[in-house]
N, C-alpha and C. Protein backbone atom coordinates (compact mmCIF):
# COMPACT_ATOMS: atom_id res chain seq x y z
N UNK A 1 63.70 107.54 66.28
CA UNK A 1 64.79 108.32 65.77
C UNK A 1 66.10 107.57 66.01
N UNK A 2 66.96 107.48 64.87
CA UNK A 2 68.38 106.83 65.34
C UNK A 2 69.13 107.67 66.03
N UNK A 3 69.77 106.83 66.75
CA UNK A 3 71.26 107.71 67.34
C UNK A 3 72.38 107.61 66.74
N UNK A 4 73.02 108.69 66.72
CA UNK A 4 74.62 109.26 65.89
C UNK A 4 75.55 107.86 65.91
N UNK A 5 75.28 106.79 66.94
CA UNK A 5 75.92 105.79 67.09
C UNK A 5 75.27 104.36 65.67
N UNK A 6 74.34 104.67 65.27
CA UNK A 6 74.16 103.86 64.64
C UNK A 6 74.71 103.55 62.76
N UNK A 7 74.43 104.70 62.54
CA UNK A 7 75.67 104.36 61.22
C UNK A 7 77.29 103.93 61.30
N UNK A 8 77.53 104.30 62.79
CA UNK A 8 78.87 103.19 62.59
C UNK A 8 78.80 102.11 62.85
N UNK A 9 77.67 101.79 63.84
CA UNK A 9 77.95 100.30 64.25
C UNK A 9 76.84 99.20 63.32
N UNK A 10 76.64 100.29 61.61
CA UNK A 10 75.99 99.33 60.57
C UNK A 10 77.44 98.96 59.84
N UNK A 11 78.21 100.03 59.92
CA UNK A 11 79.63 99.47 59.09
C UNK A 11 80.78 98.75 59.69
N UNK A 12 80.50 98.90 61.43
CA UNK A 12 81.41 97.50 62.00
C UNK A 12 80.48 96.25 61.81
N UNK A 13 79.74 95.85 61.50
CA UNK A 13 79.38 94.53 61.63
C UNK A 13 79.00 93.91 59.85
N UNK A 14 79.53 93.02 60.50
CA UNK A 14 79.69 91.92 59.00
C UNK A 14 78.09 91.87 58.39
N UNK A 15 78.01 91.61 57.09
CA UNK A 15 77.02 91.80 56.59
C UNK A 15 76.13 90.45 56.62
N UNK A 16 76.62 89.58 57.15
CA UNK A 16 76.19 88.41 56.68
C UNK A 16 75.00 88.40 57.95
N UNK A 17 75.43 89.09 59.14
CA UNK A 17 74.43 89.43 60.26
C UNK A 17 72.64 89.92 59.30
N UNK A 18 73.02 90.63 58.57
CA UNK A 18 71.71 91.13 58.34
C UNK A 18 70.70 90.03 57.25
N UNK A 19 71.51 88.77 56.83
CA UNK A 19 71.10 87.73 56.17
C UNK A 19 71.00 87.98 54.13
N UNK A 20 71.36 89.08 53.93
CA UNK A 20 71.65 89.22 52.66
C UNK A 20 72.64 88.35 51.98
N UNK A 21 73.77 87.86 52.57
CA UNK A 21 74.34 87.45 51.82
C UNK A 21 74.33 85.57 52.06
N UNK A 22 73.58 85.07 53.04
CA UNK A 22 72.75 83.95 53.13
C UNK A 22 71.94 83.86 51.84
N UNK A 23 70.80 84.76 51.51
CA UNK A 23 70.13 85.07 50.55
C UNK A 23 70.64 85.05 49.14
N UNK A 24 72.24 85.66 49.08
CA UNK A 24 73.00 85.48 47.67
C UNK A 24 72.94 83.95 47.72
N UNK A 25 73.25 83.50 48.80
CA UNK A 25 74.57 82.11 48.63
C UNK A 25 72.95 81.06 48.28
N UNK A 26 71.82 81.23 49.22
CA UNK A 26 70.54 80.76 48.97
C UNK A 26 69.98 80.19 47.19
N UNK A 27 69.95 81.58 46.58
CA UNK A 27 70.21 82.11 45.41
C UNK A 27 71.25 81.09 44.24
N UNK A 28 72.09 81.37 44.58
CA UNK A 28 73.32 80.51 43.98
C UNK A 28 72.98 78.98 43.84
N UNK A 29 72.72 78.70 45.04
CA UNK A 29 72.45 77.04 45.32
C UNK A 29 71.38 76.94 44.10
N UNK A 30 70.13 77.20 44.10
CA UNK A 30 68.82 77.48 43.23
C UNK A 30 68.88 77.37 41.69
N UNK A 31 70.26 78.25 41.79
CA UNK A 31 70.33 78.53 40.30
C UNK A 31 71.39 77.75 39.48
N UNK A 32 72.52 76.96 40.64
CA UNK A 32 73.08 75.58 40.09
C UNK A 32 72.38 74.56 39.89
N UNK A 33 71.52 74.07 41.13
CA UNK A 33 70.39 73.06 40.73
C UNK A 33 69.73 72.84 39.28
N UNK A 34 69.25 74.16 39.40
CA UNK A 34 68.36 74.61 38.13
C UNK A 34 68.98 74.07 36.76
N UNK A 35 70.39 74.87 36.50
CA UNK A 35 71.38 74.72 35.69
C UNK A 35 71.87 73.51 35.36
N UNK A 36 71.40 72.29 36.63
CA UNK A 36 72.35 71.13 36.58
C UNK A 36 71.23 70.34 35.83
N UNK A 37 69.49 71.16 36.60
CA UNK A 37 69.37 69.99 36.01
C UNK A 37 68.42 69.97 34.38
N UNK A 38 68.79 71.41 34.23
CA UNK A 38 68.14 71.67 32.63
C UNK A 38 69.15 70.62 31.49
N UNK A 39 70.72 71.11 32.21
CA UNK A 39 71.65 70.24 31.13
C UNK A 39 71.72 68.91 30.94
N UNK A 40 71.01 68.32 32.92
CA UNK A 40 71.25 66.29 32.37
C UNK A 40 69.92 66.52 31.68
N UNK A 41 68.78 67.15 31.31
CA UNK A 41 67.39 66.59 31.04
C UNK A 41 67.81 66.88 29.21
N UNK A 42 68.76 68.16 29.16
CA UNK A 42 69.56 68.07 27.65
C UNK A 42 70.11 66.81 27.20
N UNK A 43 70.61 66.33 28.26
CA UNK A 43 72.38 65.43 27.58
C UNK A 43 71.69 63.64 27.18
N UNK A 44 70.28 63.13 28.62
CA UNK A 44 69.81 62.26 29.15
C UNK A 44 68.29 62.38 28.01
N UNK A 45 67.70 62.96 28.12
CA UNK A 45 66.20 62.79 26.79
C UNK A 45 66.35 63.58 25.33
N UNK A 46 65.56 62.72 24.28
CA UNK A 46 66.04 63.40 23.20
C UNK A 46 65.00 65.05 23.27
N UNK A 47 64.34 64.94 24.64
CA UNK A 47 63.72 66.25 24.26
C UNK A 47 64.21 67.41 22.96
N UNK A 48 65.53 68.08 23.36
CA UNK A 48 66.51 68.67 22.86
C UNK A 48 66.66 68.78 21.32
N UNK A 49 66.82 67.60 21.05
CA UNK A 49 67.01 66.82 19.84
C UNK A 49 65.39 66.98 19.19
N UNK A 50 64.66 66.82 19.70
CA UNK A 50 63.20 66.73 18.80
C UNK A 50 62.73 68.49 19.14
N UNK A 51 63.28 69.56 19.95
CA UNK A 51 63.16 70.52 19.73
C UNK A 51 64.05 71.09 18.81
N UNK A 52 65.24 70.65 18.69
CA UNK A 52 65.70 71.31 17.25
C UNK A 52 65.27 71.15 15.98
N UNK A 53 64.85 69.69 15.83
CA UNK A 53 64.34 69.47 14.45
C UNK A 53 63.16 69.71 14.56
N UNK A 54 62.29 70.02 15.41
CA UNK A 54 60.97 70.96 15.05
C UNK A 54 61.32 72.56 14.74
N UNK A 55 62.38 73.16 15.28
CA UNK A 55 62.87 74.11 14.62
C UNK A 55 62.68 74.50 13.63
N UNK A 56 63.95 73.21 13.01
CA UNK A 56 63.71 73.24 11.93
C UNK A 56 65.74 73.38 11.91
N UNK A 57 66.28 73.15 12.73
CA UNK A 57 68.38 73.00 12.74
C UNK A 57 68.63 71.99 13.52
N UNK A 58 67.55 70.62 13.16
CA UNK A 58 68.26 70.13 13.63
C UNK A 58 69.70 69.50 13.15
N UNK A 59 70.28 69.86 12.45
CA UNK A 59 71.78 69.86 11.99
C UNK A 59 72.94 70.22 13.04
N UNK A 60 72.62 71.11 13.79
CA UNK A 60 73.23 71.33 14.81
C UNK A 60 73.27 70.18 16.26
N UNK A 61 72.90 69.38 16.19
CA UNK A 61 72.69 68.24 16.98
C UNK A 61 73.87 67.32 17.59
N UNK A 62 74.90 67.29 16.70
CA UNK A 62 76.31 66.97 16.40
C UNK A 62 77.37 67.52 17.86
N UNK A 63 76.85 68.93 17.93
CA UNK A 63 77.58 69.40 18.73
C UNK A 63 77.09 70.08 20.08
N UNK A 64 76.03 69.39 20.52
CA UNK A 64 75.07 69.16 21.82
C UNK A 64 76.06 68.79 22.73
N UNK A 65 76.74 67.89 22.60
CA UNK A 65 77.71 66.86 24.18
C UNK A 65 78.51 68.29 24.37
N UNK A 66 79.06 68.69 23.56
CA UNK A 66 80.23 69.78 23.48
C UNK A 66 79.51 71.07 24.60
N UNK A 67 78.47 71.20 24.39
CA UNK A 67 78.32 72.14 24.94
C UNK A 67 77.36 71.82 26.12
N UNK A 68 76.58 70.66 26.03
CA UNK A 68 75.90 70.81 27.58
C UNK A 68 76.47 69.64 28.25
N UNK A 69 77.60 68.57 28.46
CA UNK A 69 78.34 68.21 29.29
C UNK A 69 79.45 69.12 30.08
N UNK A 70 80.00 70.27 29.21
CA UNK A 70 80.69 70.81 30.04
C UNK A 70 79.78 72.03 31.11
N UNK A 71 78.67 72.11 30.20
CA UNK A 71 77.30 72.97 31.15
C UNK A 71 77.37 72.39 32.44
N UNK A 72 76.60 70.68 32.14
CA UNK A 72 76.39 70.40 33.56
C UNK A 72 77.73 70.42 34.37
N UNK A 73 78.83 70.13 34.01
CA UNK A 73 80.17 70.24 34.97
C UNK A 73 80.28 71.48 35.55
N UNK A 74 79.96 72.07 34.71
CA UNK A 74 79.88 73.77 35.61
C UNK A 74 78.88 73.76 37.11
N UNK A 75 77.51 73.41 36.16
CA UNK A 75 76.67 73.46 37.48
C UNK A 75 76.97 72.74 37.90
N UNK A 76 77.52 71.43 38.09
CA UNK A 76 77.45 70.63 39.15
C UNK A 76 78.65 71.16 39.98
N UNK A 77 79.78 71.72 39.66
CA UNK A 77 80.74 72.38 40.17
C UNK A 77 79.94 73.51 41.28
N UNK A 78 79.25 74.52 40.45
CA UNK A 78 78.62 75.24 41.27
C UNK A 78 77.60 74.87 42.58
N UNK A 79 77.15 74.11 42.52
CA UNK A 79 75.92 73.22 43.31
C UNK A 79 77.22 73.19 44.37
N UNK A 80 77.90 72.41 44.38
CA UNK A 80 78.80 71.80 45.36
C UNK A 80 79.36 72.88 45.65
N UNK A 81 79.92 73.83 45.31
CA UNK A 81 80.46 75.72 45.64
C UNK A 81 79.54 75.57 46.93
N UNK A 82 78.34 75.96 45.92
CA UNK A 82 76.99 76.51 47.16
C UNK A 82 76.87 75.96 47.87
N UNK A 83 76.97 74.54 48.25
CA UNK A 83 76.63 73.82 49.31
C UNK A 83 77.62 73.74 50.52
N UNK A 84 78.68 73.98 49.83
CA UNK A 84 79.69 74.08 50.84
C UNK A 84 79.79 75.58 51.65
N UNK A 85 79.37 76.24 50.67
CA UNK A 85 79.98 77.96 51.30
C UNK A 85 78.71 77.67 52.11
N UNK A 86 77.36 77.22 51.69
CA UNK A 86 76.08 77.03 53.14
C UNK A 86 76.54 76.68 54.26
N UNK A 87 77.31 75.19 54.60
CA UNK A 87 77.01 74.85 55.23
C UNK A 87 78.69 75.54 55.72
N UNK A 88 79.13 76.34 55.26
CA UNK A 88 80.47 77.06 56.14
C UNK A 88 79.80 77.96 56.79
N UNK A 89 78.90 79.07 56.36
CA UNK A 89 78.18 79.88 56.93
C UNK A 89 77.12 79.12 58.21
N UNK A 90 76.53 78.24 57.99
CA UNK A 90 76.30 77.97 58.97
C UNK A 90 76.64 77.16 60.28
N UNK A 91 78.08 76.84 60.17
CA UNK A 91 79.38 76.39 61.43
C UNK A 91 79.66 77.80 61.77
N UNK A 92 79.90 79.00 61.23
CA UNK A 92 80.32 79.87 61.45
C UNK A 92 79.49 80.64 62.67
N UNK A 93 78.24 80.47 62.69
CA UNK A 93 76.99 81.51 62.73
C UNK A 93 77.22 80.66 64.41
């Protein structure tokens, strides 16, 4: 059974104690990687390119750099976010 003392002392303590938000930042890292590295395997093999024209657009091909160079800059932006807010959380801890 809890005691009357325990719902306050779930809302004095930082959340990061209970590892959820390790788990976001975990998360994040995963899903820049992911992101970084769907866009070099876009920008770097004609995979991309021979999936559009099996499509059947590949006409649209023209304007690939436009949109997955500034992709990977994102993720790679993000990757480095995540890696840093990790390894702040864990100097902190």
């Amino acid at each position: 059974m809890r005691s009357e003392a325990e719902p306050a002392r779930l809302l004095r303590e930082p959340l990061a104690d209970y590892g959820s938000v390790g788990m976001l930042r975990s998360r994040l890292l995963a899903t820049a990687i992911i992101g970084l590295i769907l866009s070099m395997l876009g920008c770097v093999t004609p995979a991309l390119v021979a999936l559009l024209a099996a499509v059947g657009i590949s006409g649209s091909v023209g304007w690939l750099d436009y949109v997955l160079l500034p992709a990977m800059a994102v993720s790679a932006a993000l990757t480095v976010y995540a890696i840093v807010a990790q390894r702040r959380r864990r100097l902190s801890l």
